[in-house]
C-alpha atoms as a PDB file:
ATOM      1  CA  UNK A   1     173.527  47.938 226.066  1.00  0.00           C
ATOM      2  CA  UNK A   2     176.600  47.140 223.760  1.00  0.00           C
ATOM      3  CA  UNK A   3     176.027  44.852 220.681  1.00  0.00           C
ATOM      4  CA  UNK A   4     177.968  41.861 222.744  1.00  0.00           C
ATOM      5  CA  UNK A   5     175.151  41.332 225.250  1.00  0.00           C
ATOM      6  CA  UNK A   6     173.810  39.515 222.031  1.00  0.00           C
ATOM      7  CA  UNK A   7     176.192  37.050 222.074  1.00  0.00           C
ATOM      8  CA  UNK A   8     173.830  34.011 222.833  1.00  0.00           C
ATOM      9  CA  UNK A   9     171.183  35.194 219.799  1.00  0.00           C
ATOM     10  CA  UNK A  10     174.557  34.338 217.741  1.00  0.00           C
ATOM     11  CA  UNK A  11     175.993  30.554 216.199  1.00  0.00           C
ATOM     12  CA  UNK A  12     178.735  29.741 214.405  1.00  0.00           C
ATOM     13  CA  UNK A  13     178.466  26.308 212.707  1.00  0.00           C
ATOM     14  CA  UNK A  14     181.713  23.926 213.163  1.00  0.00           C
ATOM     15  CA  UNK A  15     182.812  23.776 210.175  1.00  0.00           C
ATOM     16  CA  UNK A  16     181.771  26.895 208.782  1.00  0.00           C
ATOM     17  CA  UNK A  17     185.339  28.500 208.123  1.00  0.00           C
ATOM     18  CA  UNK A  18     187.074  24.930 207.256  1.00  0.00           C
ATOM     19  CA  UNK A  19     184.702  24.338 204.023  1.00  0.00           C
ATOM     20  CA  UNK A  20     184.188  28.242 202.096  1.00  0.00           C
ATOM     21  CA  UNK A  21     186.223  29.526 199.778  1.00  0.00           C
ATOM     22  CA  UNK A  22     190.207  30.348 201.063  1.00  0.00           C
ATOM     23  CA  UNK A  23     188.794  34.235 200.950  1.00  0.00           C
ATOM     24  CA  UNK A  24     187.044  33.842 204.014  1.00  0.00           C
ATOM     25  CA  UNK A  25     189.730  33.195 206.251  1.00  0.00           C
ATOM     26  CA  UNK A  26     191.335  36.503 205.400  1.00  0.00           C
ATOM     27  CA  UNK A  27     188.060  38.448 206.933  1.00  0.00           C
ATOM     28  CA  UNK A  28     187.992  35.627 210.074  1.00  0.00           C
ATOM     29  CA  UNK A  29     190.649  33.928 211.407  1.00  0.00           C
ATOM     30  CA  UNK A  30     188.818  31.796 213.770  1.00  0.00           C
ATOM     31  CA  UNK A  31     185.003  31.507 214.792  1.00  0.00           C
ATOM     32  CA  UNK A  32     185.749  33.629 217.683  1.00  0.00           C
ATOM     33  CA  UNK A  33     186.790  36.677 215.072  1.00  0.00           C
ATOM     34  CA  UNK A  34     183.928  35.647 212.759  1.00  0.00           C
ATOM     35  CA  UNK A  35     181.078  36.212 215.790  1.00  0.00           C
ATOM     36  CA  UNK A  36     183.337  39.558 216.799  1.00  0.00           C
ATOM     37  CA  UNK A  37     182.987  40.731 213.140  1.00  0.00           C
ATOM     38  CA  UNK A  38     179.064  39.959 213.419  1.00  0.00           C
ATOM     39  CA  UNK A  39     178.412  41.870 216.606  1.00  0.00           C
ATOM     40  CA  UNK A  40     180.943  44.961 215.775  1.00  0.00           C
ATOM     41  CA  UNK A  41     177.994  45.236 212.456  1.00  0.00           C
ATOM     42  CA  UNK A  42     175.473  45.476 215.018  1.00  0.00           C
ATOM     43  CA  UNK A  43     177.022  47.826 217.028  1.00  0.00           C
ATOM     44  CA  UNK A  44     174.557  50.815 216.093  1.00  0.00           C
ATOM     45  CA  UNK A  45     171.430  48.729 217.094  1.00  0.00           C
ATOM     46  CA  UNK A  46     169.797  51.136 219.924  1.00  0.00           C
ATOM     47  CA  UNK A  47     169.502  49.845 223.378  1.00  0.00           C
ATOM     48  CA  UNK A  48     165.610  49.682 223.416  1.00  0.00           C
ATOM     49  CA  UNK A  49     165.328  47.103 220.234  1.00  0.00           C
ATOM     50  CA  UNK A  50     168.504  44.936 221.840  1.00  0.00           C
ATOM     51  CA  UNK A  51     166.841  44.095 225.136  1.00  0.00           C
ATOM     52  CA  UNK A  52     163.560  43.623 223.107  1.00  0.00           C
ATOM     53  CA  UNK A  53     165.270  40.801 220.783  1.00  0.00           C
ATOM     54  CA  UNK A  54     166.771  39.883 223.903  1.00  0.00           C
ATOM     55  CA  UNK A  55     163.719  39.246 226.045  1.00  0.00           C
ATOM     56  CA  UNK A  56     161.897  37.765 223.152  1.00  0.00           C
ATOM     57  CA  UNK A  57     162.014  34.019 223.024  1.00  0.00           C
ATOM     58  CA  UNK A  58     162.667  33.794 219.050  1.00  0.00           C
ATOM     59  CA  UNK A  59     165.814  35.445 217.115  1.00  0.00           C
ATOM     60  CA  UNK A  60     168.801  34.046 216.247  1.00  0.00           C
ATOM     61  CA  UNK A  61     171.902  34.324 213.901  1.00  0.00           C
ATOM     62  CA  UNK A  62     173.861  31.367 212.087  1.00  0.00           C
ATOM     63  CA  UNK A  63     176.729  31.819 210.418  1.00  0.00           C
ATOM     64  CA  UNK A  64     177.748  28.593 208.337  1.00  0.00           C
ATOM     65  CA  UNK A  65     179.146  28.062 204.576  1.00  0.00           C
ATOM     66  CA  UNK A  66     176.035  26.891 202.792  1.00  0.00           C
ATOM     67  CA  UNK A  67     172.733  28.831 203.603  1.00  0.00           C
ATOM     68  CA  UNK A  68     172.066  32.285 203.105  1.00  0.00           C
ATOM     69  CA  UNK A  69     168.551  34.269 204.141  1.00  0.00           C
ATOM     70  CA  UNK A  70     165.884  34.670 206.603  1.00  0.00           C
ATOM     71  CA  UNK A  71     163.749  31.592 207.818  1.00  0.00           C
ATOM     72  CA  UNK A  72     160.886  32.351 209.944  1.00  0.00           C
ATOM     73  CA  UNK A  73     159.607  30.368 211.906  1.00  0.00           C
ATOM     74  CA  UNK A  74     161.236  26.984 213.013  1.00  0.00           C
ATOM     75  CA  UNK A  75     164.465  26.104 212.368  1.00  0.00           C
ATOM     76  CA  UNK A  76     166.645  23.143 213.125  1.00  0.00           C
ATOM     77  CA  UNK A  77     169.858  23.815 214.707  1.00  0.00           C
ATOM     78  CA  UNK A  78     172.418  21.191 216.435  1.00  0.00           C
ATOM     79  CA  UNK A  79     169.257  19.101 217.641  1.00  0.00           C
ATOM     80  CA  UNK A  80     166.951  22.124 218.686  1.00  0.00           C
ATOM     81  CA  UNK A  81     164.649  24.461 217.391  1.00  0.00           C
ATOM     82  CA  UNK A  82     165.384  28.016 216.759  1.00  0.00           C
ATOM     83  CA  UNK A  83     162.149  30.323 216.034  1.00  0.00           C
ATOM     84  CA  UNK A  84     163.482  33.127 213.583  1.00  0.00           C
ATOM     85  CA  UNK A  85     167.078  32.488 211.993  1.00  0.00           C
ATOM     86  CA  UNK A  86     168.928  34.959 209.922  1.00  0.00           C
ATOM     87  CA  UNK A  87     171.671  32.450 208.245  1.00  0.00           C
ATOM     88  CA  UNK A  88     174.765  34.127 207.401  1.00  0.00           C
ATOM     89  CA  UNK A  89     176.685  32.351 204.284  1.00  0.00           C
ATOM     90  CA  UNK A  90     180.531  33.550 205.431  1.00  0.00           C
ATOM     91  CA  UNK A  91     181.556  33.934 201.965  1.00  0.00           C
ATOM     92  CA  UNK A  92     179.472  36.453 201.572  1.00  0.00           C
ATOM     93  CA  UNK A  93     181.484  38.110 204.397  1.00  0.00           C
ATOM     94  CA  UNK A  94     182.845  40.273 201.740  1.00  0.00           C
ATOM     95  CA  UNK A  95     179.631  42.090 200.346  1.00  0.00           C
ATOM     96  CA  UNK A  96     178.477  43.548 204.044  1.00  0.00           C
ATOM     97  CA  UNK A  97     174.992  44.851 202.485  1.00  0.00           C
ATOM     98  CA  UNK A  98     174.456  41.513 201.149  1.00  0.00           C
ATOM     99  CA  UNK A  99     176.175  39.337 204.014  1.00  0.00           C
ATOM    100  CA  UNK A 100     173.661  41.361 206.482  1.00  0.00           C
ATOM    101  CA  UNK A 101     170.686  41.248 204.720  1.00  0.00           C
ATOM    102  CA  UNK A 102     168.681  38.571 206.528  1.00  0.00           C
ATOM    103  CA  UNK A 103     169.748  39.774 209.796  1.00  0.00           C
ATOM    104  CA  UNK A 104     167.786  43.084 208.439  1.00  0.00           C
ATOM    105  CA  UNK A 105     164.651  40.904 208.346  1.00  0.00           C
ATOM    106  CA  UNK A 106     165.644  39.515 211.632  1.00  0.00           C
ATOM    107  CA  UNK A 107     165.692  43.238 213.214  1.00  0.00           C
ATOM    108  CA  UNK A 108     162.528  44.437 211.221  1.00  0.00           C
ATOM    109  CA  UNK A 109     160.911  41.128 212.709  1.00  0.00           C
ATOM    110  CA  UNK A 110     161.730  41.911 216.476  1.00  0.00           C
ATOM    111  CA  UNK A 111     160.766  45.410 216.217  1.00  0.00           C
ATOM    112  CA  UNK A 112     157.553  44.264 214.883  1.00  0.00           C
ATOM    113  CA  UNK A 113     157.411  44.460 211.131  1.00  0.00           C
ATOM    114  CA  UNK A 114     155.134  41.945 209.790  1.00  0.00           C
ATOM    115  CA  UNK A 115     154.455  40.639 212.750  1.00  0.00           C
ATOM    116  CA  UNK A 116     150.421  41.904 212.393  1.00  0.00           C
ATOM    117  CA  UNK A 117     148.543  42.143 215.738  1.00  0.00           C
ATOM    118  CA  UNK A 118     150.584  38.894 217.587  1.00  0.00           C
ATOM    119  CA  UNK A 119     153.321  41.596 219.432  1.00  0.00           C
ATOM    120  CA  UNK A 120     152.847  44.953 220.408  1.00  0.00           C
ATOM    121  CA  UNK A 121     155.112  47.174 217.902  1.00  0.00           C
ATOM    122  CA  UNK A 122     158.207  48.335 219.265  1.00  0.00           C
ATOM    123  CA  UNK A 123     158.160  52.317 218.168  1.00  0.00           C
ATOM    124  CA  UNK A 124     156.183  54.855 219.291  1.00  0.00           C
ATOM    125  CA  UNK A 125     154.492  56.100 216.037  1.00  0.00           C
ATOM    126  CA  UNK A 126     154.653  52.676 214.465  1.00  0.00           C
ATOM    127  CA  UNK A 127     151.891  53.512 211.757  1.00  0.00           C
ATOM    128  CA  UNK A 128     153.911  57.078 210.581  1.00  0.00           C
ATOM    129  CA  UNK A 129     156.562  54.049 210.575  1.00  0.00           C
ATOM    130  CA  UNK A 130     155.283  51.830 208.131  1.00  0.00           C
ATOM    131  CA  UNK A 131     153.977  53.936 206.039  1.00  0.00           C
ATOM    132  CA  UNK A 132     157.120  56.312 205.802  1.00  0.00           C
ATOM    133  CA  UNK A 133     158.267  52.562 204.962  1.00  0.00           C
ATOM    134  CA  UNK A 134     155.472  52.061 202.571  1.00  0.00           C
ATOM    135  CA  UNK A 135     156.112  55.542 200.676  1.00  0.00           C
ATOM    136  CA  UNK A 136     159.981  55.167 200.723  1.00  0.00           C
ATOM    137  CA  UNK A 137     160.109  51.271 198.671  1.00  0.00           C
ATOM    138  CA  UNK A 138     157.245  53.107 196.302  1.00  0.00           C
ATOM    139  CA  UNK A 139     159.832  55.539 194.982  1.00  0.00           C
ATOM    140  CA  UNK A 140     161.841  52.444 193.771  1.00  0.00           C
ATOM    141  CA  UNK A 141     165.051  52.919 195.234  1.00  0.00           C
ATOM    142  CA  UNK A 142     166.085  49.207 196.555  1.00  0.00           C
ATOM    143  CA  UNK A 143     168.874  48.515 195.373  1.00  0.00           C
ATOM    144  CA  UNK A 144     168.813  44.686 194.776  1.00  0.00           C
ATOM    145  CA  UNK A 145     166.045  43.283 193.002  1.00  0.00           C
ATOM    146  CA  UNK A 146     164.047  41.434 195.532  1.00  0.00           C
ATOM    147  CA  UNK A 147     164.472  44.787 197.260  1.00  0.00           C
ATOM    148  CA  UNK A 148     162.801  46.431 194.407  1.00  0.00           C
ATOM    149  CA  UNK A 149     159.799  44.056 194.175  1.00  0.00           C
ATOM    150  CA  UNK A 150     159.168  43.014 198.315  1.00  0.00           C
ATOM    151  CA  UNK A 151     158.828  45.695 200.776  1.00  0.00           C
ATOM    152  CA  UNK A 152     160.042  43.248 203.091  1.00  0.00           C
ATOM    153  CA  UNK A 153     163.161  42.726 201.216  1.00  0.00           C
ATOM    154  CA  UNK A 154     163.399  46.577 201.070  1.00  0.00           C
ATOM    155  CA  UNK A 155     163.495  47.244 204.900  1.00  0.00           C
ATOM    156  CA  UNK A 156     165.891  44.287 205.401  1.00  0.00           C
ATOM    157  CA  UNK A 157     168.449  45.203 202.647  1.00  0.00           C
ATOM    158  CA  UNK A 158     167.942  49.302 203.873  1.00  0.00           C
ATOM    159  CA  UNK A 159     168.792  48.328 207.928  1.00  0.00           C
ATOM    160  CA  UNK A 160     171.394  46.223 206.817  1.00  0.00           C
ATOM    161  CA  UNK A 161     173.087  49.149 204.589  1.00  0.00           C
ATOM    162  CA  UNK A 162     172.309  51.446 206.972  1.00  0.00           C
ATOM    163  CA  UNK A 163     173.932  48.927 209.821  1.00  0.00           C
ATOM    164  CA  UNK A 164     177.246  48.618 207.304  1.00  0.00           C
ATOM    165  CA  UNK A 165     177.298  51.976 205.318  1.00  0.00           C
ATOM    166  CA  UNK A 166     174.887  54.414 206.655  1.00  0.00           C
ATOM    167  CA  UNK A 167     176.417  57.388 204.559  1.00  0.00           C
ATOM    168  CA  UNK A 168     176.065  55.326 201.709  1.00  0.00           C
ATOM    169  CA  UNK A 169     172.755  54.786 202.283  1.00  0.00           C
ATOM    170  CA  UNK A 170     172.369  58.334 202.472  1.00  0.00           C
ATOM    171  CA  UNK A 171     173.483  58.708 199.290  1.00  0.00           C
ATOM    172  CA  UNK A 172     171.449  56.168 197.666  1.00  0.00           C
ATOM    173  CA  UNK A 173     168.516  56.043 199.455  1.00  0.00           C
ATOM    174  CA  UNK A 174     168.360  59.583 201.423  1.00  0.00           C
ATOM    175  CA  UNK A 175     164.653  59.449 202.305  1.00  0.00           C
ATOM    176  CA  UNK A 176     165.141  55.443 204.184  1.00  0.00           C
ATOM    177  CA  UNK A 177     168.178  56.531 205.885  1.00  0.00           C
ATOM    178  CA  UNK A 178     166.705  59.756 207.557  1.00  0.00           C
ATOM    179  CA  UNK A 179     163.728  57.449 208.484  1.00  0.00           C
ATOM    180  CA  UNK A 180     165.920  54.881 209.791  1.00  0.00           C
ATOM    181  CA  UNK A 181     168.043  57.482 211.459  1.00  0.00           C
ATOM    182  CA  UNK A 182     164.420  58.862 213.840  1.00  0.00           C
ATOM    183  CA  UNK A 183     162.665  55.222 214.242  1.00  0.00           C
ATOM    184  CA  UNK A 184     164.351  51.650 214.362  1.00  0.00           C
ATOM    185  CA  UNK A 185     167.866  53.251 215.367  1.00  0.00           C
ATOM    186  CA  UNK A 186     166.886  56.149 217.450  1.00  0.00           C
ATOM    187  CA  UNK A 187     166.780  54.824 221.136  1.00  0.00           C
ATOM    188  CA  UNK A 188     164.073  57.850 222.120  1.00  0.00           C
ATOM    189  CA  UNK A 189     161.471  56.041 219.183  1.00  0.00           C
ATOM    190  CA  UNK A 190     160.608  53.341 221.621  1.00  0.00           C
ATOM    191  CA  UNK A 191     157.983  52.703 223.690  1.00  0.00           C
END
């Protein structure tokens, strides 16, 4: 299932590329290109964790100029309520690790990361999961510094490097990567 089945879990904001600074327009030249640049950085999201965020009823992206991060919960968007936004701050368009981070807590949300006993996790294996997670953000290698003191923060910033610059990631942070590489983006981990 290509990334632009997600097209509904993704907003754009109307004013989002009239009010950032001028460098924005050189990454998107119109909304369309800026939810095109969104969905080509999810391209590598497996098939079995897209029609799960799909079928669940919470899980959405914003892109806007102002707000930046992960909000569970309820949101407020164009007279609605959205369960479970990653906003997107365009200006940050630039920095892709940094720009994708809260849709990293978005994706280790729908695939059942902190979600507890409420959803059935998505991977086969989900324990060996978290705790290859758990052992992985103990040998300190986030690279921001939320990501070095929440191991929430970790996962998010690691899928969203991984998403952007998986070889990088490799080089950084060789023990996530290979975990990433056999769980949350290997479409045979699912149940």
């Amino acid at each position: 299932m290509p990334p632009l089945s997600l097209y509904p879990r993704i907003h754009i904001l109307p004013d989002a590329l009239a009010r950032p600074p001028g460098h924005v327009s050189e990454h998107f030249a119109n909304p369309a290109s800026a939810l095109s640049g969104v969905l080509s950085r999810l391209r590598d999201l497996p098939e079995p964790l897209v029609k799960r965020w799909l079928a669940a009823s919470r899980g959405y992206i914003i892109l806007n100029d102002q707000q930046h991060g992960f909000i569970a919960g309820d949101n407020t968007f164009r007279q609605r309520t959205l369960v479970d936004v990653a906003w997107l701050k365009l200006a940050f368009a630039a920095d892709d690790v940094r720009f994708l981070t809260p849709a990293g807590y978005l994706i280790a949300g729908i695939a059942g990361w902190g979600q507890g006993t409420e959803a059935e996790p998505a991977l086969k294996g989900w324990g060996q999961f978290e705790s290859g997670v758990r052992s992985c953000f103990r040998a300190g290698y986030g690279i921001g510094d939320e990501a070095q003191r929440d191991i929430g923060a970790y996962l998010a910033e690691g899928i969203a490097h991984f998403l952007t610059d998986r070889r990088s990631l490799n080089s950084h942070d060789p023990r996530l990567e290979k975990l990433l590489a056999v769980t949350l983006f290997n479409p045979k981990a699912y149940q």
